[in-house]
N, C-alpha and C. Protein backbone atom coordinates (compact mmCIF):
# COMPACT_ATOMS: atom_id res chain seq x y z
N UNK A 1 0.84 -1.17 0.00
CA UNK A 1 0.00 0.00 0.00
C UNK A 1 0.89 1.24 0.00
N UNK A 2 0.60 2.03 -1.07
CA UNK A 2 1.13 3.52 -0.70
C UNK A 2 1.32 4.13 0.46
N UNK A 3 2.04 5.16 0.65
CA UNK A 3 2.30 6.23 1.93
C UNK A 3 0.87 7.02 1.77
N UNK A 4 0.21 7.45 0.88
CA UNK A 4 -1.06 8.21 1.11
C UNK A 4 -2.50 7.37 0.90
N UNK A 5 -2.15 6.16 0.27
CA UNK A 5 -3.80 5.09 0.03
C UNK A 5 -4.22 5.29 1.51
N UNK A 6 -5.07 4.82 1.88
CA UNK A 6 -5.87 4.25 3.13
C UNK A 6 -6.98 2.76 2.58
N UNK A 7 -6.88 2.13 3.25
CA UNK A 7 -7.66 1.08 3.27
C UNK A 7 -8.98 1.21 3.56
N UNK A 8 -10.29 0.82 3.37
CA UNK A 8 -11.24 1.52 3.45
C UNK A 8 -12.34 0.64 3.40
N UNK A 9 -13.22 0.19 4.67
CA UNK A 9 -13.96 -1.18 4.49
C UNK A 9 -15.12 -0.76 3.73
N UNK A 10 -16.02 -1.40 3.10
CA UNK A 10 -17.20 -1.05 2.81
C UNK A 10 -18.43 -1.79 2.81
N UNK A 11 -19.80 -1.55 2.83
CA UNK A 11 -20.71 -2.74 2.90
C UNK A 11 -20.89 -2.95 0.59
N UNK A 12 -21.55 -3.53 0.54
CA UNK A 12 -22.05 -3.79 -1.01
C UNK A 12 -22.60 -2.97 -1.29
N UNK A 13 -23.65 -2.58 -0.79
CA UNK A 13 -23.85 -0.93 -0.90
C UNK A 13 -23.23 0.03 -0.95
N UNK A 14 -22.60 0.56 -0.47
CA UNK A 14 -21.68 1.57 -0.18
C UNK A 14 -20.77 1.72 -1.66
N UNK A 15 -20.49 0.53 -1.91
CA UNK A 15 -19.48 0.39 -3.20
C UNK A 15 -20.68 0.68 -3.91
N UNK A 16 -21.63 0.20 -4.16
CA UNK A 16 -23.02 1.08 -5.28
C UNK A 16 -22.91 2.32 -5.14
N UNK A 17 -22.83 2.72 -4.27
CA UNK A 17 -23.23 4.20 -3.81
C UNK A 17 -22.06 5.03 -4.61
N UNK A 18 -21.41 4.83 -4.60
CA UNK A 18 -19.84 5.46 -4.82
C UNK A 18 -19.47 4.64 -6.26
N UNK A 19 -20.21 4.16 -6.76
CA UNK A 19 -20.26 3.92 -8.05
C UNK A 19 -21.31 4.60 -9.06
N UNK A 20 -22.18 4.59 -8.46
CA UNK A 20 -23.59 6.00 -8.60
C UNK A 20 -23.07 7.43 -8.55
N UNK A 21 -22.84 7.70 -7.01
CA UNK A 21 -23.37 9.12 -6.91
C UNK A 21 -21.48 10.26 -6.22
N UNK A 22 -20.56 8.97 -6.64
CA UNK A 22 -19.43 9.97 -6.44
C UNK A 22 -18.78 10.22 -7.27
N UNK A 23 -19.40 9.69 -8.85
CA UNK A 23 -18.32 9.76 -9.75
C UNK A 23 -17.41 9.59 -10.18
N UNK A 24 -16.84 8.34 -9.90
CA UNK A 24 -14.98 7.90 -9.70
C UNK A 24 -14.69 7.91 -11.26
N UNK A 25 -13.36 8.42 -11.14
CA UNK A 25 -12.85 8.25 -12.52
C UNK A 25 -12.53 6.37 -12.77
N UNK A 26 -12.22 6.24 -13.80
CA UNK A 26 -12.41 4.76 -14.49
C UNK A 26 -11.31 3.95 -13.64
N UNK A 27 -10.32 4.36 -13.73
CA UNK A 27 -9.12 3.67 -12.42
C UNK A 27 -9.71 3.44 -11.29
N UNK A 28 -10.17 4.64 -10.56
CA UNK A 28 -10.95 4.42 -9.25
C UNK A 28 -12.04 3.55 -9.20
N UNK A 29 -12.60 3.61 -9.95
CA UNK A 29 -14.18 2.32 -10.34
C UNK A 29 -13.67 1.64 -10.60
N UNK A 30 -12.32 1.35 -10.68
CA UNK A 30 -12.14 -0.52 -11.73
C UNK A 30 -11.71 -1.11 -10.25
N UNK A 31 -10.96 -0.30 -9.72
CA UNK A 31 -10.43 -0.64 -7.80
C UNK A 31 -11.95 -1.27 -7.60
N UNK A 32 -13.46 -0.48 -7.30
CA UNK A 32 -13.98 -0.82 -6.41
C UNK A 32 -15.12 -1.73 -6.89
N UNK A 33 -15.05 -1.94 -8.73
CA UNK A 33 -15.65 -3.06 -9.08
C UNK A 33 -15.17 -4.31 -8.82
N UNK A 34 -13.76 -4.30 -8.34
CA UNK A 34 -12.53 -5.23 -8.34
C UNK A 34 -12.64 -6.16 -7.02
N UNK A 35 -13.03 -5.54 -5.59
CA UNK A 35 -13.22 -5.67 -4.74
C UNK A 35 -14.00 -6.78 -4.47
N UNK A 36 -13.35 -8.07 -3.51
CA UNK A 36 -14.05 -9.15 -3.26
C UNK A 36 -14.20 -9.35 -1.60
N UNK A 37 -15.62 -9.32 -1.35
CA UNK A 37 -16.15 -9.37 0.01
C UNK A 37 -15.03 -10.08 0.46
N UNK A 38 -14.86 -9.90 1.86
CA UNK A 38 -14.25 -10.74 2.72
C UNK A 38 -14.99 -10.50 4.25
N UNK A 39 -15.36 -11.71 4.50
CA UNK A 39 -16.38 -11.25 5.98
C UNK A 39 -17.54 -10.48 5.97
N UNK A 40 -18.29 -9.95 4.49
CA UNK A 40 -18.97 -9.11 4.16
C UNK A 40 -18.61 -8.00 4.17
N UNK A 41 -17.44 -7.62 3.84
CA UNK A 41 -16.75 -6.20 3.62
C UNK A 41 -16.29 -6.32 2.45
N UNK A 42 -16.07 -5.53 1.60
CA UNK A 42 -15.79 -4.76 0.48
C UNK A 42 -14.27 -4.02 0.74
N UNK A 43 -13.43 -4.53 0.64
CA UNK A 43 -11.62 -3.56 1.42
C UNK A 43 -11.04 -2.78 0.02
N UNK A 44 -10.78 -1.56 -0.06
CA UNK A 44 -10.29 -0.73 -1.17
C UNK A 44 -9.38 0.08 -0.47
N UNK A 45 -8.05 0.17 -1.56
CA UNK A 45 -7.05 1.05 -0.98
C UNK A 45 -7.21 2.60 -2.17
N UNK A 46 -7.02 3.29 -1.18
CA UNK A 46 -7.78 4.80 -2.09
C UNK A 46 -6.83 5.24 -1.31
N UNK A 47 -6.10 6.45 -2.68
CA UNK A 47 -5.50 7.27 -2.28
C UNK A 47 -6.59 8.49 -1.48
N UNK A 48 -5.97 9.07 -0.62
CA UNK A 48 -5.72 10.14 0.18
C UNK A 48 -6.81 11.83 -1.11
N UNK A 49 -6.07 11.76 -1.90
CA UNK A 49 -6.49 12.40 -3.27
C UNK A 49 -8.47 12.49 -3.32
N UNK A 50 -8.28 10.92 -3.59
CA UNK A 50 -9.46 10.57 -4.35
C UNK A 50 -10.31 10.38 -3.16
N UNK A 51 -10.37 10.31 -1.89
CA UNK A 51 -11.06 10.13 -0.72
C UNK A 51 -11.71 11.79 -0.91
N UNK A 52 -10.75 12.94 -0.60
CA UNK A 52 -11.60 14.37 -0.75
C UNK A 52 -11.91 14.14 -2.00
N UNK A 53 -11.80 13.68 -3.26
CA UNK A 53 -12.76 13.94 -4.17
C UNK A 53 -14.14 13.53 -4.26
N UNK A 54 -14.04 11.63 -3.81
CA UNK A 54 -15.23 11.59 -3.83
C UNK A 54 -16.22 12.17 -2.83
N UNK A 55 -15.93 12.49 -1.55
CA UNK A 55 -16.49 13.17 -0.18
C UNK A 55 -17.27 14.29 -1.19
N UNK A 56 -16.37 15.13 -1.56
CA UNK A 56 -17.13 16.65 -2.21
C UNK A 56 -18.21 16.38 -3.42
N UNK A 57 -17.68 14.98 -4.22
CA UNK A 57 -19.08 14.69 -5.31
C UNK A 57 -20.20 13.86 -4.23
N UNK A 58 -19.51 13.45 -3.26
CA UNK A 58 -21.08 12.49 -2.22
C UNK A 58 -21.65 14.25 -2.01
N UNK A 59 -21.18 15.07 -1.62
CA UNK A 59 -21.84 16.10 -0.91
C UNK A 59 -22.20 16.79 -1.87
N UNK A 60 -22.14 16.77 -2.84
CA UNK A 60 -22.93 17.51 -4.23
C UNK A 60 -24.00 16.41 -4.54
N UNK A 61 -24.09 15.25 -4.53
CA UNK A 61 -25.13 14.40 -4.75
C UNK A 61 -26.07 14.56 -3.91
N UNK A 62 -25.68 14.71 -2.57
CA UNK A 62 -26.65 14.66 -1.42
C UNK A 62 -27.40 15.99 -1.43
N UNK A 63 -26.97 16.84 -2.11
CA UNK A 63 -28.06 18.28 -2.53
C UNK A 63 -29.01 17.89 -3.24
N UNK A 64 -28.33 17.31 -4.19
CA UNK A 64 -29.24 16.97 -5.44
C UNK A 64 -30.32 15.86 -5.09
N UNK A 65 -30.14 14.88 -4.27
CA UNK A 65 -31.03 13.60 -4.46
C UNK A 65 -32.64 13.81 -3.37
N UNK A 66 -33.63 13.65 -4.01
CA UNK A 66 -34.70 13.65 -3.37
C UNK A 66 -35.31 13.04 -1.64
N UNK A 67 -34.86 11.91 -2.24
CA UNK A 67 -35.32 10.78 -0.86
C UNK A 67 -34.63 11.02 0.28
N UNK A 68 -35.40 11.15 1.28
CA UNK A 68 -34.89 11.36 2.52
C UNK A 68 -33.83 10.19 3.02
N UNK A 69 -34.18 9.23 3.03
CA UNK A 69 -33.25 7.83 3.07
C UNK A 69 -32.23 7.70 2.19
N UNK A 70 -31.98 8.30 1.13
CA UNK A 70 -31.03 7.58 -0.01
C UNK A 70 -29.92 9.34 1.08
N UNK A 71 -30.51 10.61 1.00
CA UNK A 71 -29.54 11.12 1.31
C UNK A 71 -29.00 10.88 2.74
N UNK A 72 -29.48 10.20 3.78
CA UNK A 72 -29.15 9.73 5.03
C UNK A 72 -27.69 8.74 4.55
N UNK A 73 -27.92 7.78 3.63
CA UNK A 73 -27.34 6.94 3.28
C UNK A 73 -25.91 7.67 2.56
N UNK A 74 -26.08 8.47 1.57
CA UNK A 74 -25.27 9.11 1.20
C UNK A 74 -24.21 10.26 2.17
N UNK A 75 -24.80 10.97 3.52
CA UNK A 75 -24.23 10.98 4.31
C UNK A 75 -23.79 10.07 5.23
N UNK A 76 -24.14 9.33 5.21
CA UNK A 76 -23.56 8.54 6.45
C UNK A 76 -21.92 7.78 6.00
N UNK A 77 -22.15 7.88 4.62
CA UNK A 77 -20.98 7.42 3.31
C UNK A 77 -20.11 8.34 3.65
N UNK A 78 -20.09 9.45 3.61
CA UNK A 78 -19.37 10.50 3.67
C UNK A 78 -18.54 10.37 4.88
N UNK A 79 -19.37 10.03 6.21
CA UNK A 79 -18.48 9.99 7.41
C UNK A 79 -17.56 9.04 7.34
N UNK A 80 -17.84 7.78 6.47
CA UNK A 80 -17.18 6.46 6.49
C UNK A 80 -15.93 7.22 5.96
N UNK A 81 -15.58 7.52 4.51
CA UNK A 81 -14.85 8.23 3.74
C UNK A 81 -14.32 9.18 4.73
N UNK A 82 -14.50 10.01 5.54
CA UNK A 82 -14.13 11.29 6.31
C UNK A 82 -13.15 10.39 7.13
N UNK A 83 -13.75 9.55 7.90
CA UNK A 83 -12.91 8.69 8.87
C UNK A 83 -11.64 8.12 8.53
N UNK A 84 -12.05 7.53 7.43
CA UNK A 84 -10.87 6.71 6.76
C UNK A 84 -9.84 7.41 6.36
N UNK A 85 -9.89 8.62 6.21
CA UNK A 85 -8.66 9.84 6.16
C UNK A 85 -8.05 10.14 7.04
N UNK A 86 -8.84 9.91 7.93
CA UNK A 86 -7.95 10.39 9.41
C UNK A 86 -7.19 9.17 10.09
N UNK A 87 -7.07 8.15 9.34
CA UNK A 87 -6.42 6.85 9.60
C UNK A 87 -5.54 6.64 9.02
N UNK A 88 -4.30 6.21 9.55
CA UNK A 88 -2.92 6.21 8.57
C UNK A 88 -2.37 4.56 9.31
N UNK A 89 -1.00 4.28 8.61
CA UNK A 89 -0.60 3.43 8.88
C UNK A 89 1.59 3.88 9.18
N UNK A 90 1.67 3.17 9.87
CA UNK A 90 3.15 4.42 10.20
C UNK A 90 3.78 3.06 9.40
N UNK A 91 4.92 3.38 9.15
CA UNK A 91 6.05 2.44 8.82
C UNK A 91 6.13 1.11 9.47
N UNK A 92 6.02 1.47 10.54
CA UNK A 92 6.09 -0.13 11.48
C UNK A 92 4.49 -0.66 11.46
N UNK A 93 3.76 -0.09 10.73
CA UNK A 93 2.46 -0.87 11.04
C UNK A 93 1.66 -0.34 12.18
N UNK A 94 1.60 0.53 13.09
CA UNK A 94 1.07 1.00 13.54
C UNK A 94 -0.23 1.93 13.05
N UNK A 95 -1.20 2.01 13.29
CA UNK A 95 -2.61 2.67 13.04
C UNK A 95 -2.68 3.82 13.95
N UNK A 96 -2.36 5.21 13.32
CA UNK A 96 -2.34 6.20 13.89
C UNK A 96 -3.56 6.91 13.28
N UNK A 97 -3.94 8.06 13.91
CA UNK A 97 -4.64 9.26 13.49
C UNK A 97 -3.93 9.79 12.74
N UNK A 98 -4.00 10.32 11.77
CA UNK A 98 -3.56 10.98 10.25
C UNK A 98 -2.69 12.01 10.67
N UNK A 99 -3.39 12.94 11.66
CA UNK A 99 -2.70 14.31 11.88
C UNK A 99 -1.39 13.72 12.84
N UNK A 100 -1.21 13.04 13.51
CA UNK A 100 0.17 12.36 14.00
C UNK A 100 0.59 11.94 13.01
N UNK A 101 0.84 11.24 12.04
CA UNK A 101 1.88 10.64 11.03
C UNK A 101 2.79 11.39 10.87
N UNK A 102 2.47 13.12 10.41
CA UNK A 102 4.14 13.71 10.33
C UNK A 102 4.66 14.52 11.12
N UNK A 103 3.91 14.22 12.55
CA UNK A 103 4.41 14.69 13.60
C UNK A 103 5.56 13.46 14.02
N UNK A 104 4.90 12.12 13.39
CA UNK A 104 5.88 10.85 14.08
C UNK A 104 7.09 10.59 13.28
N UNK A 105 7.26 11.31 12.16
CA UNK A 105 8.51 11.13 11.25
C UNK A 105 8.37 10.01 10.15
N UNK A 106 9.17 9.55 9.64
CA UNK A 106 9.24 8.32 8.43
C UNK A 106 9.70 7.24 9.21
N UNK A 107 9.85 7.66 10.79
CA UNK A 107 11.02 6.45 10.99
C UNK A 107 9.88 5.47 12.07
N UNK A 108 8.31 6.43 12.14
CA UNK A 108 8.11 5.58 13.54
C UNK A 108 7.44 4.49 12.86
């Protein structure tokens, strides 16, 4: 995994959702068509990049979409995505909060 991907669980839905209503460019959709349940999760490594991109097209969808439920759903996507940014992985494998990683250096 890259220094900026994050790993990123998802339900089967969720990967619909973000195949619908976030717009991924064709690289990014081929990642999350690609994706094979494990435990009923959906696992995608997304750059750092493409996490604020799709967040800002979920939050332009969620203006746009009618149903009270589909936009619940579409936010609640957003937090998943929000979270998963703030999750890093240090060199040694450790699972830090994002904003510590370059407070901890390359070396921790």
């Amino acid at each position: 995994m890259k220094p900026d991907e994050r790993l990123v669980q998802l339900t089967q839905r969720e990967v619909e959702l973000l195949l619908r209503y976030a717009y991924p460019f064709e690289a990014e959709a081929a990642k999350l068509r690609a994706c094979k349940p494990r435990k009923g999760w959906y696992e995608v490594q997304i750059g750092a990049y493409w996490l604020s991109h799709w967040i800002g097209d979920l939050s332009y969808s969620i203006r746009n979409v009618r149903g009270a439920g589909l936009h619940e759903e579409l936010d609640a996507l957003c937090c998943v995505l929000e979270n998963a940014g703030w999750i890093c992985r240090t060199r040694r494998g450790r699972r830090v909060m994002n904003h510590y990683c370059h407070a901890l250096g390359s070396d921790a």
